[in-house]
N, C-alpha and C. Protein backbone atom coordinates (compact mmCIF):
# COMPACT_ATOMS: atom_id res chain seq x y z
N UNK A 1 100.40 2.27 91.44
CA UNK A 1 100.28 3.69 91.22
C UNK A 1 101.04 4.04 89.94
N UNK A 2 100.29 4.48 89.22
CA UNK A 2 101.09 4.78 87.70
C UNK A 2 102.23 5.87 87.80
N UNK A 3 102.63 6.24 86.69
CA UNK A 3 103.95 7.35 87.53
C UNK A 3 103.60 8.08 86.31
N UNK A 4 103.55 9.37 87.10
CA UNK A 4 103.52 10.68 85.97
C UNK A 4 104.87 10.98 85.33
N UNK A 5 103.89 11.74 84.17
CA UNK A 5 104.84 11.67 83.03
C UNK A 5 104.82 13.47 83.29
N UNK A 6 105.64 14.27 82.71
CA UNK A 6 106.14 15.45 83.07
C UNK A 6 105.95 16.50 83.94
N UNK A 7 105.68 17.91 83.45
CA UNK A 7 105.27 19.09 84.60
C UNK A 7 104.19 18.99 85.51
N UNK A 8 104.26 19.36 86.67
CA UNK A 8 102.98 19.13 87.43
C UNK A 8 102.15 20.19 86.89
N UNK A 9 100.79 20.17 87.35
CA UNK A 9 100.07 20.91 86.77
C UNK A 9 99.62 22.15 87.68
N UNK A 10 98.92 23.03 87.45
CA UNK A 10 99.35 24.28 88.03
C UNK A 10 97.92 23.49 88.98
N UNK A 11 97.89 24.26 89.99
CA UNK A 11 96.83 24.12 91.39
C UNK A 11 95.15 24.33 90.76
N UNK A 12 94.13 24.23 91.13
CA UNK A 12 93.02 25.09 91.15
C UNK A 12 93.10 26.40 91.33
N UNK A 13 92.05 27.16 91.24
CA UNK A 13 91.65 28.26 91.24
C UNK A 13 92.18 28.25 93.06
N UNK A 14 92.84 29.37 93.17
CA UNK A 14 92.60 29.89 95.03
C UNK A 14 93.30 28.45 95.73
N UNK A 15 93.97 27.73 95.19
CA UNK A 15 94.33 26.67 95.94
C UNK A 15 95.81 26.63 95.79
N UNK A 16 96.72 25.14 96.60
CA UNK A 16 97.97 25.36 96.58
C UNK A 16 98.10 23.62 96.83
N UNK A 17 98.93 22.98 95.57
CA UNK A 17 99.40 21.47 96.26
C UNK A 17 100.16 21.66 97.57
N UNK A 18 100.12 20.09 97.93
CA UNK A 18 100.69 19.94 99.63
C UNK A 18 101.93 20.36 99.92
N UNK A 19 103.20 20.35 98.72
CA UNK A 19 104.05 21.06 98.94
C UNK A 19 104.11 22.72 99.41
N UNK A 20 103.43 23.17 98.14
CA UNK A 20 103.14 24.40 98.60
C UNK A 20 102.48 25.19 99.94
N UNK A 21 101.64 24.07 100.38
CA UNK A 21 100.44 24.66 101.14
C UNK A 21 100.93 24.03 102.74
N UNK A 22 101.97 23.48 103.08
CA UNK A 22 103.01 22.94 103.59
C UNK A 22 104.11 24.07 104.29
N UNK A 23 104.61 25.28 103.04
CA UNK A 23 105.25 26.32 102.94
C UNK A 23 104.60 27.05 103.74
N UNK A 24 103.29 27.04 103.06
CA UNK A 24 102.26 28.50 103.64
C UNK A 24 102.00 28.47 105.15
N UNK A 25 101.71 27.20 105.60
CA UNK A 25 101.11 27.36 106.86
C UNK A 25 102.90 27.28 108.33
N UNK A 26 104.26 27.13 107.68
CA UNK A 26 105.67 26.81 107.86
C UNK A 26 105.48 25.27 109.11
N UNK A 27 105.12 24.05 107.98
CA UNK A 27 104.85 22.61 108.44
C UNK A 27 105.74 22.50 107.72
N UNK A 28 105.91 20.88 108.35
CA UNK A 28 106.70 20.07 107.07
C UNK A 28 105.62 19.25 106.02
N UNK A 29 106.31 18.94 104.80
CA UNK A 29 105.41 18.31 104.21
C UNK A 29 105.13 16.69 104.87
N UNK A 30 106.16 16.48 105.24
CA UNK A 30 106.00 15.07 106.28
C UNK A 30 104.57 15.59 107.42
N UNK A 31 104.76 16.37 107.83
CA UNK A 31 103.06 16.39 109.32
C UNK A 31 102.06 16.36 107.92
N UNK A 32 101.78 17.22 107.51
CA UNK A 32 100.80 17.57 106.15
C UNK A 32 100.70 15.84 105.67
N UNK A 33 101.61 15.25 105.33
CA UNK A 33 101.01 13.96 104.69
C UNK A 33 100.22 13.16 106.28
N UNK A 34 100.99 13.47 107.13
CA UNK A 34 100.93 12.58 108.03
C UNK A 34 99.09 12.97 108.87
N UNK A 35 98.72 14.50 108.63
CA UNK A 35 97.88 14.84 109.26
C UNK A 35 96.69 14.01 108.34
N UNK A 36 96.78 14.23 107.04
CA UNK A 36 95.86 13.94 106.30
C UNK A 36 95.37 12.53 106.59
N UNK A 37 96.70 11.26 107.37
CA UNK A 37 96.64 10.06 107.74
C UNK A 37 95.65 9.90 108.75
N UNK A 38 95.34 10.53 109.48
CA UNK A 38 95.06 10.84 110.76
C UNK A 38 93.53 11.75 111.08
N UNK A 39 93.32 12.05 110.24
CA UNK A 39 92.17 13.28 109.87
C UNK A 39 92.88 14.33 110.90
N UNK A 40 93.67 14.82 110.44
CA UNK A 40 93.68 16.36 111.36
C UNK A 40 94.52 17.02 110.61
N UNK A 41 94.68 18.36 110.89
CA UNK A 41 94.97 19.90 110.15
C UNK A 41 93.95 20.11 109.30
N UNK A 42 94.07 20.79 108.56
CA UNK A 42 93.24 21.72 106.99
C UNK A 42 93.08 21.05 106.71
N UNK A 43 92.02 21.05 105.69
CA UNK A 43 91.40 20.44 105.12
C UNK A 43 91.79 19.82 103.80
N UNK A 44 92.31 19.33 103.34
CA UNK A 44 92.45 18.75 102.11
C UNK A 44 92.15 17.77 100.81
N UNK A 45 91.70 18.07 100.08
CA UNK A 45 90.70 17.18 98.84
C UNK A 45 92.04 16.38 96.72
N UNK A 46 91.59 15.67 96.12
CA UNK A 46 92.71 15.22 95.64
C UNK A 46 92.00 15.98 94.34
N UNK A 47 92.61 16.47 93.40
CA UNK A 47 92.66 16.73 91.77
C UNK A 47 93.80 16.09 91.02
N UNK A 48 92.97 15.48 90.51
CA UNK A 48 93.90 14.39 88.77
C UNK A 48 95.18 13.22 89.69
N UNK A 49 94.69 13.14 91.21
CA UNK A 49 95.87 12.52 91.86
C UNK A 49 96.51 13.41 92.66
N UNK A 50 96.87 14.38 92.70
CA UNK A 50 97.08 15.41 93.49
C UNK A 50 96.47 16.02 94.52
N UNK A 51 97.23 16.18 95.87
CA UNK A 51 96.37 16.84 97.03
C UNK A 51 96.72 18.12 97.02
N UNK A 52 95.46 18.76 97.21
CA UNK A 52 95.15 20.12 96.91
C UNK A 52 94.56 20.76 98.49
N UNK A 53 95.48 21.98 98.95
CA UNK A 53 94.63 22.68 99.71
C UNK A 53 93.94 24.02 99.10
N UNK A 54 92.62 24.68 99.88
CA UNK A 54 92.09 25.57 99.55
C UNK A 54 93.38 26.89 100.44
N UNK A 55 93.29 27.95 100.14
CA UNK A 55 94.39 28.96 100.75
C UNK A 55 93.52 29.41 101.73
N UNK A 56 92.21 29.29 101.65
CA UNK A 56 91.45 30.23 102.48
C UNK A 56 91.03 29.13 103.69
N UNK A 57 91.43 27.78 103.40
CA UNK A 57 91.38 26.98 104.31
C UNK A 57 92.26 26.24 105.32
N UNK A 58 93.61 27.09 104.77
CA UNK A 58 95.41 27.05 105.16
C UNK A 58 94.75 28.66 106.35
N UNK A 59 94.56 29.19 105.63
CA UNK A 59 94.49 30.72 106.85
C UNK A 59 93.34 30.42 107.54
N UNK A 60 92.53 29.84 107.41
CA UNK A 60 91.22 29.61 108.98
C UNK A 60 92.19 28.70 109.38
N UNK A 61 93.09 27.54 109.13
CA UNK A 61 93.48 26.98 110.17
C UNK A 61 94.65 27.41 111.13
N UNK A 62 95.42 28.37 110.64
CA UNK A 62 96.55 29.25 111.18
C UNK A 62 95.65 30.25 111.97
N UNK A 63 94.25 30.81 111.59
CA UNK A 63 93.62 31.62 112.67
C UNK A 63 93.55 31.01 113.44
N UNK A 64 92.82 29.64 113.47
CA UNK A 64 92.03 29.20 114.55
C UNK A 64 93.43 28.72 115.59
N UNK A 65 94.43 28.47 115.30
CA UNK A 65 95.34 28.13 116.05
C UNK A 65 96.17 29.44 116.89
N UNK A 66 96.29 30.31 116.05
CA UNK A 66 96.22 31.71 117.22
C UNK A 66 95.68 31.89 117.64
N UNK A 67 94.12 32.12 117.60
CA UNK A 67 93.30 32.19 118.56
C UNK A 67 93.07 31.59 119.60
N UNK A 68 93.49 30.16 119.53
CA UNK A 68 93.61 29.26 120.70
C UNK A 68 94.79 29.78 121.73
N UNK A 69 95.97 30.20 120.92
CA UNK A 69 97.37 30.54 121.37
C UNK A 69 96.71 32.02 122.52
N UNK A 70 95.82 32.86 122.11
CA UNK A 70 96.19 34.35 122.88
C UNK A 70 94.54 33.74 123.83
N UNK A 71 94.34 33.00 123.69
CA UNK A 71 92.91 32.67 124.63
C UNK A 71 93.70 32.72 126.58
N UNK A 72 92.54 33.19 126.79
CA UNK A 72 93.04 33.38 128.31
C UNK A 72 92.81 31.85 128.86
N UNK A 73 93.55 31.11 129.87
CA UNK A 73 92.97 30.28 130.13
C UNK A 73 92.20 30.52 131.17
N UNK A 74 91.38 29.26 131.38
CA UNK A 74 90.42 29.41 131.71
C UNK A 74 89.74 29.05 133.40
């Protein structure tokens, strides 16, 4: 794995690296690497080497997990 050379680069459009997007959803970045191991949480795709979440794909997965939370059981 080559090793980068200075500033990271700013995110995509509407998106947030795993650190960030880690913050947003209040995970650690440890589950976030670990989910991605595993196929589970949000969705996540790589730019220039970098894992990138969509924001709008950090908040459907925080919906869908309240929604599970206030569901009556059944």
């Amino acid at each position: 794995m080559p090793i980068r050379k200075g500033p990271k680069p700013n995110p995509p459009k509407d998106c947030l690296w795993i650190e960030q997007a880690a913050k947003h959803i209040g995970a650690s970045l440890y589950s976030l690497r670990r989910w991605r191991l595993i196929e589970y949480g949000p969705v996540s795709f790589k730019v220039g080497g970098y894992v990138a979440y969509k924001i709008a794909d950090l908040d459907a997965y925080l919906e869908a997990h309240y929604q599970a939370a206030i569901a009556p059981d059944p």
